[in-house]
Protein backbone atom coordinates (compact mmCIF):
# COMPACT_ATOMS: atom_id res chain seq x y z
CA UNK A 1 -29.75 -25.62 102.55
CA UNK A 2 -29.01 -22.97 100.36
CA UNK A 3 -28.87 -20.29 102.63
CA UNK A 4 -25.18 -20.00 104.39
CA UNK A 5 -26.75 -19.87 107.91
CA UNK A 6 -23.30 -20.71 109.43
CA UNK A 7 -21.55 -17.99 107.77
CA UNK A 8 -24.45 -16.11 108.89
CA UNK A 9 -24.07 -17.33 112.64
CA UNK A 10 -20.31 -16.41 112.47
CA UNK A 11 -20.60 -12.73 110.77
CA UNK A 12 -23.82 -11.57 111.89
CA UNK A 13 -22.27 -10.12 115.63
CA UNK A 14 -19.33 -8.79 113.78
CA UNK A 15 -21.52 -6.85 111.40
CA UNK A 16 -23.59 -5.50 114.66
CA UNK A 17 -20.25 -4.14 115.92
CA UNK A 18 -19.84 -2.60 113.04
CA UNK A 19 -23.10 -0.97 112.80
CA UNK A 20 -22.27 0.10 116.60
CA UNK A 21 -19.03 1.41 115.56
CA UNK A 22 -19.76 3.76 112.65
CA UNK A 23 -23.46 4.84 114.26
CA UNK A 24 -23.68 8.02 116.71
CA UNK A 25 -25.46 7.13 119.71
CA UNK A 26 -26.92 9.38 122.85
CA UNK A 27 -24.00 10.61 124.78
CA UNK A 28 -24.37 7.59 127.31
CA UNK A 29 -24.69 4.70 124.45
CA UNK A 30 -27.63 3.26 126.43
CA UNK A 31 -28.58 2.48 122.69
CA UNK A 32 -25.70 0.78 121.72
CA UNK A 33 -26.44 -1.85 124.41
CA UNK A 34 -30.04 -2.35 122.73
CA UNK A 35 -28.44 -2.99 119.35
CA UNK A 36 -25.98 -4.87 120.78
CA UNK A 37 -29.00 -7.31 122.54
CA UNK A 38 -30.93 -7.53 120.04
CA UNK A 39 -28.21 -9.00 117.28
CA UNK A 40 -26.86 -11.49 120.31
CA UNK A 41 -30.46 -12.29 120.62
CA UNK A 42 -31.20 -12.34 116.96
CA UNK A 43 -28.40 -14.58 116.81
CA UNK A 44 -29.28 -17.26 119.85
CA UNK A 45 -32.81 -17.33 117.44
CA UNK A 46 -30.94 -18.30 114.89
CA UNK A 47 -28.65 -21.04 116.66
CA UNK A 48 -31.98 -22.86 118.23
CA UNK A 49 -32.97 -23.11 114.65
CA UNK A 50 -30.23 -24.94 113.46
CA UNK A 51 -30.41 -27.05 116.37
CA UNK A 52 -34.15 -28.05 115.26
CA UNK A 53 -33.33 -28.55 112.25
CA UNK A 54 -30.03 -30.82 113.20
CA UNK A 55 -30.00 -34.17 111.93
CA UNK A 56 -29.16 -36.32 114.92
CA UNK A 57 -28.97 -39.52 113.92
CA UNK A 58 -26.06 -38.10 111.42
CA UNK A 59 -22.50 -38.75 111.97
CA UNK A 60 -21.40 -36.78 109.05
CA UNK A 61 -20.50 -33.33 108.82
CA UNK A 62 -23.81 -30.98 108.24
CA UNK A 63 -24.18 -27.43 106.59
CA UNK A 64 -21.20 -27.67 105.05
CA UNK A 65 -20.06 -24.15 103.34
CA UNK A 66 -16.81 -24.18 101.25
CA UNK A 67 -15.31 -21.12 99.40
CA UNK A 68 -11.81 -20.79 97.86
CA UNK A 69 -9.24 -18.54 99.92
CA UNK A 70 -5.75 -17.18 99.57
CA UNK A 71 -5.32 -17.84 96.20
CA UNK A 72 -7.10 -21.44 96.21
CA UNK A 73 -3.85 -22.83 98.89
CA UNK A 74 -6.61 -22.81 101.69
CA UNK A 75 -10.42 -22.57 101.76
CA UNK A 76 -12.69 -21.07 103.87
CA UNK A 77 -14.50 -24.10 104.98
CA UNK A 78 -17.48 -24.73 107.99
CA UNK A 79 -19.44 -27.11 109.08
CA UNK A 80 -21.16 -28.54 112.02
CA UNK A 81 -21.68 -32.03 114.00
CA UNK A 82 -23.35 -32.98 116.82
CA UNK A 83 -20.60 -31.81 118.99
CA UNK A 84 -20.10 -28.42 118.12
CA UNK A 85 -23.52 -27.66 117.54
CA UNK A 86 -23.81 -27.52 121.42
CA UNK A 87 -21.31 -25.47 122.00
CA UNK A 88 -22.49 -22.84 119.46
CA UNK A 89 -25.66 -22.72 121.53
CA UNK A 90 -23.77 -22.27 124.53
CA UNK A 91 -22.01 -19.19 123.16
CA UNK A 92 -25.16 -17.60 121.80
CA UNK A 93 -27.02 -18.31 125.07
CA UNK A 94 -24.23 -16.48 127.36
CA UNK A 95 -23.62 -13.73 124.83
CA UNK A 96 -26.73 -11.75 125.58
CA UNK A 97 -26.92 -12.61 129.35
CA UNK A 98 -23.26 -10.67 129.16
CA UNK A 99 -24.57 -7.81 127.57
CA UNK A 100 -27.57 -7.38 129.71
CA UNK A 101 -24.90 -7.67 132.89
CA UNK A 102 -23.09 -4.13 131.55
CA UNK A 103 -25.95 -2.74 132.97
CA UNK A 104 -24.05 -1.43 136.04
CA UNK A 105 -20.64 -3.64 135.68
CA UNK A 106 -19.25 -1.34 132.98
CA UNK A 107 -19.26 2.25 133.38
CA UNK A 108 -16.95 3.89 130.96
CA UNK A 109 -16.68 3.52 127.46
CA UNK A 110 -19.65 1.19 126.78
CA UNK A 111 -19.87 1.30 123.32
CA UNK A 112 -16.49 0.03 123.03
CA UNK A 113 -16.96 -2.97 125.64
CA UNK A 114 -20.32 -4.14 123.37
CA UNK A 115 -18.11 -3.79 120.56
CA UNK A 116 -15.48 -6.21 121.99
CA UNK A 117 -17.98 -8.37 123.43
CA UNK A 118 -19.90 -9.21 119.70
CA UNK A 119 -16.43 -9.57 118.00
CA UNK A 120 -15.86 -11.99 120.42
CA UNK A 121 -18.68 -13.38 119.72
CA UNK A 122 -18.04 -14.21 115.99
CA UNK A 123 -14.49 -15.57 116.75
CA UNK A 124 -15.34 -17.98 119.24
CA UNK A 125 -18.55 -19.32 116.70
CA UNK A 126 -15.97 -19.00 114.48
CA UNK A 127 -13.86 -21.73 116.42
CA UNK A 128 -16.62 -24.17 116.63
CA UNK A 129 -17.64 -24.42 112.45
CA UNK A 130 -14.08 -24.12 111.37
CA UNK A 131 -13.36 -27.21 109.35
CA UNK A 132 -9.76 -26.46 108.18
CA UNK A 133 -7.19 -26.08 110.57
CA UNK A 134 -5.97 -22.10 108.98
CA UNK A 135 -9.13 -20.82 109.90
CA UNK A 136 -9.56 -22.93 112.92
CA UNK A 137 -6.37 -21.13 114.19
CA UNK A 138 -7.58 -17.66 112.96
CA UNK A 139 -10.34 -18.17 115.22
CA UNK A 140 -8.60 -19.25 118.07
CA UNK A 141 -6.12 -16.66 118.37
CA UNK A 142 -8.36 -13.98 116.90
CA UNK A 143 -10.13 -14.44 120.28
CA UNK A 144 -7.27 -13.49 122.28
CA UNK A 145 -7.51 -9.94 120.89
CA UNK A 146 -10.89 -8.56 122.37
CA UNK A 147 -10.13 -10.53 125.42
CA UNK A 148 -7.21 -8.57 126.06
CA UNK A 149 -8.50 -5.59 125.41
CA UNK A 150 -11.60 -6.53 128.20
CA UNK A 151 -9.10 -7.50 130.48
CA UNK A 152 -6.65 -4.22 129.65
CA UNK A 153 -9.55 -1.44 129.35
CA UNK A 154 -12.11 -2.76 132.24
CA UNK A 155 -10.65 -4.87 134.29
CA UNK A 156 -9.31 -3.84 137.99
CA UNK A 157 -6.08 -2.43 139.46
CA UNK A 158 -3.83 -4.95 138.07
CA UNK A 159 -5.78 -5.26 134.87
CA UNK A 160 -1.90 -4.47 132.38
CA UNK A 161 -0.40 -7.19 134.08
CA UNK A 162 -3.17 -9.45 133.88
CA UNK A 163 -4.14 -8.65 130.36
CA UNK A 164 -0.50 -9.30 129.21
CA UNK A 165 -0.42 -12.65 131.36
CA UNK A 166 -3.54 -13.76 129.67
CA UNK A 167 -1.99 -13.12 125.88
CA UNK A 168 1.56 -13.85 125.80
CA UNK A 169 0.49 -17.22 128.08
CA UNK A 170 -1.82 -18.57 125.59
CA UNK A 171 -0.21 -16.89 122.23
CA UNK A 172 3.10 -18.49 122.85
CA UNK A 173 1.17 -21.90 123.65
CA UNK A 174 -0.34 -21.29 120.10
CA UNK A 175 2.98 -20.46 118.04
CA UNK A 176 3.95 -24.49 118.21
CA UNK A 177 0.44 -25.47 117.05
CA UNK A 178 0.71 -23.31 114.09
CA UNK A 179 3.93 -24.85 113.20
CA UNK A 180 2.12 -28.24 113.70
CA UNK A 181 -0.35 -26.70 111.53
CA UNK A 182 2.13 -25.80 108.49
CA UNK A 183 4.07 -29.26 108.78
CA UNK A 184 0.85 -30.95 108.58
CA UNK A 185 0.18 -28.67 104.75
CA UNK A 186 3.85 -29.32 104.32
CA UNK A 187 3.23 -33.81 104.49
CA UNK A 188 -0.29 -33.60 102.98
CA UNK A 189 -0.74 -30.92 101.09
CA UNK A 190 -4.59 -30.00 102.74
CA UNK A 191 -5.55 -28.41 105.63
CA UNK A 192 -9.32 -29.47 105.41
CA UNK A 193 -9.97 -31.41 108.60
CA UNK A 194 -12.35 -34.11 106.80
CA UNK A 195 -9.74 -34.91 104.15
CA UNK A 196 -7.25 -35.44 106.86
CA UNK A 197 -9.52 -37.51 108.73
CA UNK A 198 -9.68 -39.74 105.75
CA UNK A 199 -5.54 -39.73 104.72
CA UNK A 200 -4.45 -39.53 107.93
CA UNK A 201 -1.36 -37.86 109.68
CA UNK A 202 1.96 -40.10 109.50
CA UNK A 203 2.41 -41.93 112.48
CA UNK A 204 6.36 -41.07 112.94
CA UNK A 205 4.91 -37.37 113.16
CA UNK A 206 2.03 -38.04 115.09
CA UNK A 207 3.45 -37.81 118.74
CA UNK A 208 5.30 -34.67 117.79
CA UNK A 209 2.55 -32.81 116.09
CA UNK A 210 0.26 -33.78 119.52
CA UNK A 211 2.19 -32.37 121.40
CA UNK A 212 2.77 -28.81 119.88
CA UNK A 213 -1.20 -28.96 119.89
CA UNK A 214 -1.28 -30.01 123.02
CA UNK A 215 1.10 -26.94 124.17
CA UNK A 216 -1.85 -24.99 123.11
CA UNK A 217 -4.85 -26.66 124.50
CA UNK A 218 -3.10 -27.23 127.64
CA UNK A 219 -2.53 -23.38 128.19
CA UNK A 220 -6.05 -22.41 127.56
CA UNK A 221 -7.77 -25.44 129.24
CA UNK A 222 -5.93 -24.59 131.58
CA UNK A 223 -4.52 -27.97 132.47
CA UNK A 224 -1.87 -28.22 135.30
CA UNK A 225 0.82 -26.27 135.37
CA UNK A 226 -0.06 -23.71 132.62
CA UNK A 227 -3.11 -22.36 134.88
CA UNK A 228 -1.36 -19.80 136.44
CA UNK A 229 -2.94 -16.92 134.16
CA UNK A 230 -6.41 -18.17 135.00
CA UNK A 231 -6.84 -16.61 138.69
CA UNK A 232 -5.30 -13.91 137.98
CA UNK A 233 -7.37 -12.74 134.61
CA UNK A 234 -10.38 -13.70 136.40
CA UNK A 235 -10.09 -11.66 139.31
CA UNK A 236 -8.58 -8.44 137.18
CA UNK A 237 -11.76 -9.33 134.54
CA UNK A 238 -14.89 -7.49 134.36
CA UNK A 239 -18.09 -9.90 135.20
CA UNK A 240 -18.41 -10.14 131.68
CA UNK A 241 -15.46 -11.03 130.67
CA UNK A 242 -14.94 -13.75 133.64
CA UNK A 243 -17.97 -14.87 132.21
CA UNK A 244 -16.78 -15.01 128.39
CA UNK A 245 -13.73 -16.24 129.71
CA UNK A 246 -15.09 -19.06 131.82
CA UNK A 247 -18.44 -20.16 130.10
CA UNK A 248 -16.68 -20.20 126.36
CA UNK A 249 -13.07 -19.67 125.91
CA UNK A 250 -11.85 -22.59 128.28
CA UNK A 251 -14.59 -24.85 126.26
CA UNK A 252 -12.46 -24.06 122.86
CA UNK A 253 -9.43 -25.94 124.30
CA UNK A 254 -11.63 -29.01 125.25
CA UNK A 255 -13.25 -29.03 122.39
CA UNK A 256 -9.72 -28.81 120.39
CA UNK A 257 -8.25 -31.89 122.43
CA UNK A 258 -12.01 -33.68 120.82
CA UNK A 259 -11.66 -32.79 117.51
CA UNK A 260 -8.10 -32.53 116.81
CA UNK A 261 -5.96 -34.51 119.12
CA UNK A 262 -8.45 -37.48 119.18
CA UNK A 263 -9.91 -36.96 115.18
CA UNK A 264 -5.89 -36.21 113.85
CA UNK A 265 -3.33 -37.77 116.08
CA UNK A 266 -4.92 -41.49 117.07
CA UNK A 267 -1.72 -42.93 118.14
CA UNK A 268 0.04 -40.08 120.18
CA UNK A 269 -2.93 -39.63 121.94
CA UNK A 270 -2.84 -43.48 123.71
CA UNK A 271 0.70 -43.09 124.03
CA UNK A 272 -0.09 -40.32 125.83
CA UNK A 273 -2.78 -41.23 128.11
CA UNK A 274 -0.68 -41.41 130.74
CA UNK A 275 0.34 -37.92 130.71
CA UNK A 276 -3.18 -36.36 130.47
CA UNK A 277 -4.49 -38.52 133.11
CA UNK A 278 -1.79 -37.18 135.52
CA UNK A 279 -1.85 -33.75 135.30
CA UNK A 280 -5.86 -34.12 135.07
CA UNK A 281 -5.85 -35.93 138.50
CA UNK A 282 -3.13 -33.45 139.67
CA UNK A 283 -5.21 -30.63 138.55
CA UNK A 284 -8.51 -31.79 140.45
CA UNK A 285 -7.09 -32.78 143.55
CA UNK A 286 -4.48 -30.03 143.90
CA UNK A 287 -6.62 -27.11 142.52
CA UNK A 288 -9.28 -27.66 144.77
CA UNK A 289 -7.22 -27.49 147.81
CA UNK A 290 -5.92 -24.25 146.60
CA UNK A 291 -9.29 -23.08 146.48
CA UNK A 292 -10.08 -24.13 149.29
CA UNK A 293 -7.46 -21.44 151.02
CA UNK A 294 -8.82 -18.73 148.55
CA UNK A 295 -10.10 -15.77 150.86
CA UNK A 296 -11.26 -13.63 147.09
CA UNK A 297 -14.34 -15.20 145.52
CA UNK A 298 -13.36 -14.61 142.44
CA UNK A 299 -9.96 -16.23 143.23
CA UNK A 300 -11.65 -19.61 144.31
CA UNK A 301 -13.92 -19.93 141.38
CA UNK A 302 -11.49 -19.56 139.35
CA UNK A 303 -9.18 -22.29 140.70
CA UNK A 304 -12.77 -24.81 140.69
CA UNK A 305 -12.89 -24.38 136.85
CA UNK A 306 -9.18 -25.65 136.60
CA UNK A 307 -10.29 -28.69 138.94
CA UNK A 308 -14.08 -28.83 136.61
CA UNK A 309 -11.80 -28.91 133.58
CA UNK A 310 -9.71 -31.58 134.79
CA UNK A 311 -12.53 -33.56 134.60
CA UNK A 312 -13.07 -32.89 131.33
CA UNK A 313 -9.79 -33.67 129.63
CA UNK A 314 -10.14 -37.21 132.09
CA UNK A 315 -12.77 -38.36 130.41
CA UNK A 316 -11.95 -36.99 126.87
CA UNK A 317 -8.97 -39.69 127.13
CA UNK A 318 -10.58 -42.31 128.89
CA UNK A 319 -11.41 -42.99 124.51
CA UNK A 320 -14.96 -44.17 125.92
CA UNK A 321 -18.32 -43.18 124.54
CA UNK A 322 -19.36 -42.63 127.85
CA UNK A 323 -16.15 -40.31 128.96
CA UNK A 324 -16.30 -38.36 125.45
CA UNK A 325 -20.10 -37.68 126.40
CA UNK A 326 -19.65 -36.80 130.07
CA UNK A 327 -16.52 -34.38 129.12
CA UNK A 328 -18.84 -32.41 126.24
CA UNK A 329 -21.97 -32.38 129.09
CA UNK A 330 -19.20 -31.41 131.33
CA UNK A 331 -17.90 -28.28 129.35
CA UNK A 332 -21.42 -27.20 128.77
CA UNK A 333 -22.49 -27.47 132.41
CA UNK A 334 -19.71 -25.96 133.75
CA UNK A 335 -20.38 -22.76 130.40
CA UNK A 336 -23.76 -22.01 132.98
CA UNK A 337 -22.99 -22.93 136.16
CA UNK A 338 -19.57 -21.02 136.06
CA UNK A 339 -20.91 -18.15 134.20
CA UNK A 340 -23.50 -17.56 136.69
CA UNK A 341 -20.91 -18.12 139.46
CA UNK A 342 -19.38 -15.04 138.23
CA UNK A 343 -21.99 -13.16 138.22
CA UNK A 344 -23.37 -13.67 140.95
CA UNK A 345 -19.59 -12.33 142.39
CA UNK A 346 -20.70 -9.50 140.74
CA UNK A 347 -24.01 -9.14 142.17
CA UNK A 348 -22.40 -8.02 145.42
CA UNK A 349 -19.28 -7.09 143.96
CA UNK A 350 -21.48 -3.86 142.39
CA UNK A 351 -22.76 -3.13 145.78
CA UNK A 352 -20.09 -3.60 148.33
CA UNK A 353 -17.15 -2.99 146.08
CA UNK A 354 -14.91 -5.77 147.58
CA UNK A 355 -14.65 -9.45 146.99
CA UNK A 356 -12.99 -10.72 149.97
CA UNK A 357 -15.21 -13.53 151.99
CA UNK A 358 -14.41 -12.21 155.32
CA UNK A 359 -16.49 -8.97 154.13
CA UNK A 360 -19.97 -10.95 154.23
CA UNK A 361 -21.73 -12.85 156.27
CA UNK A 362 -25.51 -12.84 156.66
CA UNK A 363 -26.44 -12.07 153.79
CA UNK A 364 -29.64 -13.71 153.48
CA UNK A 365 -31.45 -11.67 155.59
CA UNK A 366 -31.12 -8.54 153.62
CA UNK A 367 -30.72 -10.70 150.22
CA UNK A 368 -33.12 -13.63 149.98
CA UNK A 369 -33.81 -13.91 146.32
CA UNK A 370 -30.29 -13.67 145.55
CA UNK A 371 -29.41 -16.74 148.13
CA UNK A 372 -32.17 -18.71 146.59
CA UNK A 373 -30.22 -18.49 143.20
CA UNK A 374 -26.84 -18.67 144.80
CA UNK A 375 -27.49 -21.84 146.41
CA UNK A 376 -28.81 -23.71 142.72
CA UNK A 377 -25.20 -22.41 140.98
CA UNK A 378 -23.33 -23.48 144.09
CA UNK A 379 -25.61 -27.06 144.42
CA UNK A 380 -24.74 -27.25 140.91
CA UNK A 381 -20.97 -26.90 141.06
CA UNK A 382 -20.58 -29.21 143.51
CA UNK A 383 -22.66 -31.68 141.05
CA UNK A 384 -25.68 -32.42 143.42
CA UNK A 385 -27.86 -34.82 141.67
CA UNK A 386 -30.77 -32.85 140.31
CA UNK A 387 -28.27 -30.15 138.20
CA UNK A 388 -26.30 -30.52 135.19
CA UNK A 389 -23.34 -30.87 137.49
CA UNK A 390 -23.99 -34.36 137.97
CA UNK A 391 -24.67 -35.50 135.25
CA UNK A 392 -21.29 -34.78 133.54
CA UNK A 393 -18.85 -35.88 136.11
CA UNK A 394 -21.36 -38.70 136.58
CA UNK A 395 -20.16 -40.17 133.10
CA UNK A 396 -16.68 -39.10 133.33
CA UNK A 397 -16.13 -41.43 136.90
CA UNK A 398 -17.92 -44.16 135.27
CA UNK A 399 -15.74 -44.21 131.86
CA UNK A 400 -12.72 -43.22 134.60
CA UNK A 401 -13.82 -46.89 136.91
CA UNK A 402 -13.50 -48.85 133.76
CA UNK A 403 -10.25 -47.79 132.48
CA UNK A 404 -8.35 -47.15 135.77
CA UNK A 405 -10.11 -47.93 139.62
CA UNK A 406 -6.80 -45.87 141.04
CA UNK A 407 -7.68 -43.33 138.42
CA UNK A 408 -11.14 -42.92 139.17
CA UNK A 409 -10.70 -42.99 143.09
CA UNK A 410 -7.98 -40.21 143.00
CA UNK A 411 -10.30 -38.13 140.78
CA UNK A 412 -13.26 -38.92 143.20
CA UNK A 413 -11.66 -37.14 145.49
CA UNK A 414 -11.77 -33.91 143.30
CA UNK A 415 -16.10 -33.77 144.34
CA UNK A 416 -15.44 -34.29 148.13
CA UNK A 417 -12.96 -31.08 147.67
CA UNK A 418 -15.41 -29.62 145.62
CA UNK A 419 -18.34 -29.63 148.01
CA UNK A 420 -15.91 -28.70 150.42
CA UNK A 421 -14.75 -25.34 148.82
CA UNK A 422 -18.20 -24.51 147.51
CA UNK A 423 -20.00 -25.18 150.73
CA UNK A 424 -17.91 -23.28 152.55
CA UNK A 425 -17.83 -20.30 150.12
CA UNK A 426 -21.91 -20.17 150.78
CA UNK A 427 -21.77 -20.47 154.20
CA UNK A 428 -19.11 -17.65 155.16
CA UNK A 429 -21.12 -15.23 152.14
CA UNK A 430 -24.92 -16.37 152.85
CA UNK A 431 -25.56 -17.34 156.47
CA UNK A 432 -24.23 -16.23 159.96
CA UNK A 433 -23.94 -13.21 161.65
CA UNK A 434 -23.82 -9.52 159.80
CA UNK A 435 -20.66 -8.61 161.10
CA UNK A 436 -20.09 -5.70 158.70
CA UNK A 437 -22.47 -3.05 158.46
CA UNK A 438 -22.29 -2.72 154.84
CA UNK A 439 -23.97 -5.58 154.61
CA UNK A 440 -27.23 -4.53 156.14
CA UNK A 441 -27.10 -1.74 153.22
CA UNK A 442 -27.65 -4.28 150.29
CA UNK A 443 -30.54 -4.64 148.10
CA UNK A 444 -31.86 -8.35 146.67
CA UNK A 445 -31.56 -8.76 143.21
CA UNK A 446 -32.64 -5.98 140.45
CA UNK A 447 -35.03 -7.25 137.58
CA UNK A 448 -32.12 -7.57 134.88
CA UNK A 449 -30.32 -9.31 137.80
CA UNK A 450 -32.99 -11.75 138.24
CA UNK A 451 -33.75 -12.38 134.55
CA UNK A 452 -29.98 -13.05 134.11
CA UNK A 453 -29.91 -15.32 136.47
CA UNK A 454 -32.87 -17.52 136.32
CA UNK A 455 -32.36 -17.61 132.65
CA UNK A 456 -28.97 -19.53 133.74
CA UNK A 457 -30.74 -21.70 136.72
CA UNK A 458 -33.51 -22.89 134.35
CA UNK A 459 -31.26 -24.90 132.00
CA UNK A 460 -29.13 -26.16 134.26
CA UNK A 461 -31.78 -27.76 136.58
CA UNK A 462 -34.11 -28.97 133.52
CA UNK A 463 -31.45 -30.79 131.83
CA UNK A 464 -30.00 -32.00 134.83
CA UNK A 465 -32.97 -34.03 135.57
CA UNK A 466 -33.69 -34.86 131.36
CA UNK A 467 -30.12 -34.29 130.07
CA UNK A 468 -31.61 -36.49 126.77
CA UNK A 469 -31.34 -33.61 124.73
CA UNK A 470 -28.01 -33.04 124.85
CA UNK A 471 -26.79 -36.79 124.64
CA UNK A 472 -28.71 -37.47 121.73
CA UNK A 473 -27.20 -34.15 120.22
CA UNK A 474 -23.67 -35.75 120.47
CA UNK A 475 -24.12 -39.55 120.63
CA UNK A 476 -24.13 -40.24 117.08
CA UNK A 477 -20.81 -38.17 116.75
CA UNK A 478 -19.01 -39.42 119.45
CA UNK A 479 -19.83 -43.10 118.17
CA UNK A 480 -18.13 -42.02 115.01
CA UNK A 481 -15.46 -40.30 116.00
CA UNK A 482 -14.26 -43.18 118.34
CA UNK A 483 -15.05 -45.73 115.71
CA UNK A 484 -12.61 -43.21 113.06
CA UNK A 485 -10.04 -43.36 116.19
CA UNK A 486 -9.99 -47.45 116.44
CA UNK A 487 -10.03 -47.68 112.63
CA UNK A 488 -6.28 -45.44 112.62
CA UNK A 489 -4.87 -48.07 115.76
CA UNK A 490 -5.80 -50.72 113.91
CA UNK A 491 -4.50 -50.05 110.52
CA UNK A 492 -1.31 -48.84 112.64
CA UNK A 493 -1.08 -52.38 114.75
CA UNK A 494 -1.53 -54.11 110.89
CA UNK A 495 0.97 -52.03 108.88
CA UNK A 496 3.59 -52.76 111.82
């Protein structure tokens, strides 16, 4: 294709919040928020487009764009597969529903929030069509920017401290991977990812240069230990940005440990199997009992996306085709079924002002519609058979059974927890007694409310029961990317 429609994906939001920026609005910037829909929708248009027009059964590289930048050393250069072309979807899908959500979550300075929200928007596209590791890293950090500012601006009583947790946690994790990044210009001269898939990274560097970007990826995951910032931003986060925040900006981590530690780094990565595989298990099993003591909603969500994305970087180095698929269906289950989590927290966080559990209880009788939806999202966390839940850590246990039965039994334990937590979350919010008479003041779900979140329940029960789509998306590229990583151990295992 002539036309740059990746470029186009990536720039189009940012040029909306420009437009939003420099154009006077009514004094409320009601407007604003229509501008600001229709690019995000504009954009999701555009997306499903060049999904339909994806070549699946391609394990190359597709719509590749390439321009010279600073001074010919590095090039601007994007590109596609069938693994981030899902995850580009994912970020145009949410981006709207967050938008609409500012209907009553956001009260002050609105034009300012949709700004924040589209340049977000760009940056974390941005992340997934980056094929040279300068701009990948742009990207990444770029993100942490708005983010703050979400967290800083809107965010709740504690929203500094928060806000400052978030960045310095996750920019310090960053300044070893950019020194990674320069060593690895320094030893091959290139920072285009498909040359350096074909040369190869020296393998007396390789464990060191894993692990500073593993410092990073770890942080944002969040893996075990570095997860402390996670509960905290959520909680301080408006909806929207616990949405962004959980739906997208966890999945760029994942989808780093995919593409970079796996595609660059071949050898450190088996050495260090051993390593991810305990702090995964460690973050499932432990995480969910933590949540499991959580009396803030928020709080305990929050802590079951640490224990989801252990799963995830499980079967990411499990090196099977099976545990690379699961992981990706993982990240892009957990991108709905966490996002509407979240806001469904802030359903009846908008009307009762409080997130504690012990506040509800009953709430079905006053709030049918919204328990209907409630129970899919919480059904589908818990990865009932049925959702998109299942499907994901499905694969990952299977690809888990054949390279470890200890491994996979420990991490079994993570979905007893998690029906556990999530089961009792519904129960103490939906069904008992109304104990507090604020409760018997609340209203079922608003239209934008219920748009929002059947927009979210749709997708994740249809392609829990034909997930095809998806796995065909990212077969091909897995197949290749695992045959690239046995290609680099083998050569290794020869050459020594």
């Amino acid at each position: 294709m002539n036309f740059p429609i990746l470029t186009s994906l990536i720039l189009l939001p940012a040029i909306g919040s420009f437009f939003i920026f420099f154009v006077k609005f009514n004094k409320n910037y009601q407007s604003s928020k229509y501008v600001a829909l229709f690019i995000s929708l504009a954009n999701f248009v555009l997306a499903l487009y060049l999904w339909s027009i994806f070549d699946n059964s391609s394990s190359e590289f597709q719509f590749i764009e390439e321009k010279k930048w600073i001074q010919g050393y590095f090039n601007y250069k994007v590109g596609i597969d069938g693994i981030s072309i899902l995850f580009i979807i994912l970020t145009t899908f949410i981006t709207p529903l967050c938008i609409i959500s500012v209907n009553s979550t956001v009260t002050k300075r609105l034009k300012d929030f949709l700004i924040a929200i589209l340049l977000m928007e760009t940056l974390m596209i941005g992340v997934f069509c980056s094929l040279d590791l300068i701009l990948f890293y742009l990207f990444f950090e770029g993100g942490l920017i708005p983010m703050f500012l979400i967290i800083g601006i809107w965010g709740g009583e504690r929203r500094v401290y928060s806000a400052f947790k978030f960045f310095l946690y996750t920019l310090l994790g960053s300044v070893l991977m950019l020194v990674a990044i320069i060593t690895i210009y320094w030893m091959t001269g290139t920072t285009d990812v498909e040359k350096l898939y074909q040369i190869g990274i020296d393998y007396n560097y390789q464990k060191l240069l894993w692990l500073a970007f593993f410092s990073s990826f770890a942080v944002k995951t969040p893996m075990w230990p570095f997860h402390t910032w996670l509960p905290d931003a959520h909680v301080e986060a408006p909806t929207a940005g616990s949405v962004l925040l959980a739906a997208i900006l966890l999945k760029m981590a994942g989808y780093g440990f995919i593409r970079f530690s796996l595609g660059l780094f071949p050898l450190a990565s088996e050495y260090f199997i051993p390593l991810v595989f305990t702090l995964s298990l460690i973050a499932i099993v432990y995480t969910s009992l933590v949540a499991l003591m959580q009396e803030d909603m928020k709080k305990l969500i929050a802590y079951s996306s640490v224990a989801h994305m252990g799963f995830v970087t499980l079967g990411i180095f499990t090196l099977t085709q099976q545990g690379l698929v699961g992981s990706i269906f993982q990240m892009i289950s957990h991108g709905l079924i966490s996002a509407a989590l979240f806001l469904c927290v802030g359903v009846v966080y908008e009307r009762m002002h409080t997130r504690l559990i012990n506040k509800y209880g009953g709430v079905v009788s006053v709030m049918p519609k919204y328990a209907i939806v409630f129970m899919i999202f919480t059904l589908g966390a818990l990865g009932l058979p049925g959702t998109t839940g299942f499907v994901g850590e499905f694969l990952i246990l299977l690809a888990a059974f054949k390279k470890s039965f200890l491994v996979a039994i420990i991490a079994s334990l993570g979905v007893i927890f998690g029906a556990a937590y999530m089961l009792w979350l519904y129960r103490r919010i939906i069904f008992g007694e109304i104990k507090n008479a604020d409760v018997k003041k609340l209203f079922d779900l608003k239209k934008h409310e219920i748009v929002i979140l059947w927009s979210i329940a749709v997708p994740s029960i249809f392609f829990g029961f034909y997930p095809q789509p998806l796995i065909v998306t990212v077969d091909v590229s897995v197949i290749n990317l695992l045959e690239m990583y046995n290609n680099n151990l083998k050569t290794f295992l020869v050459n020594k």
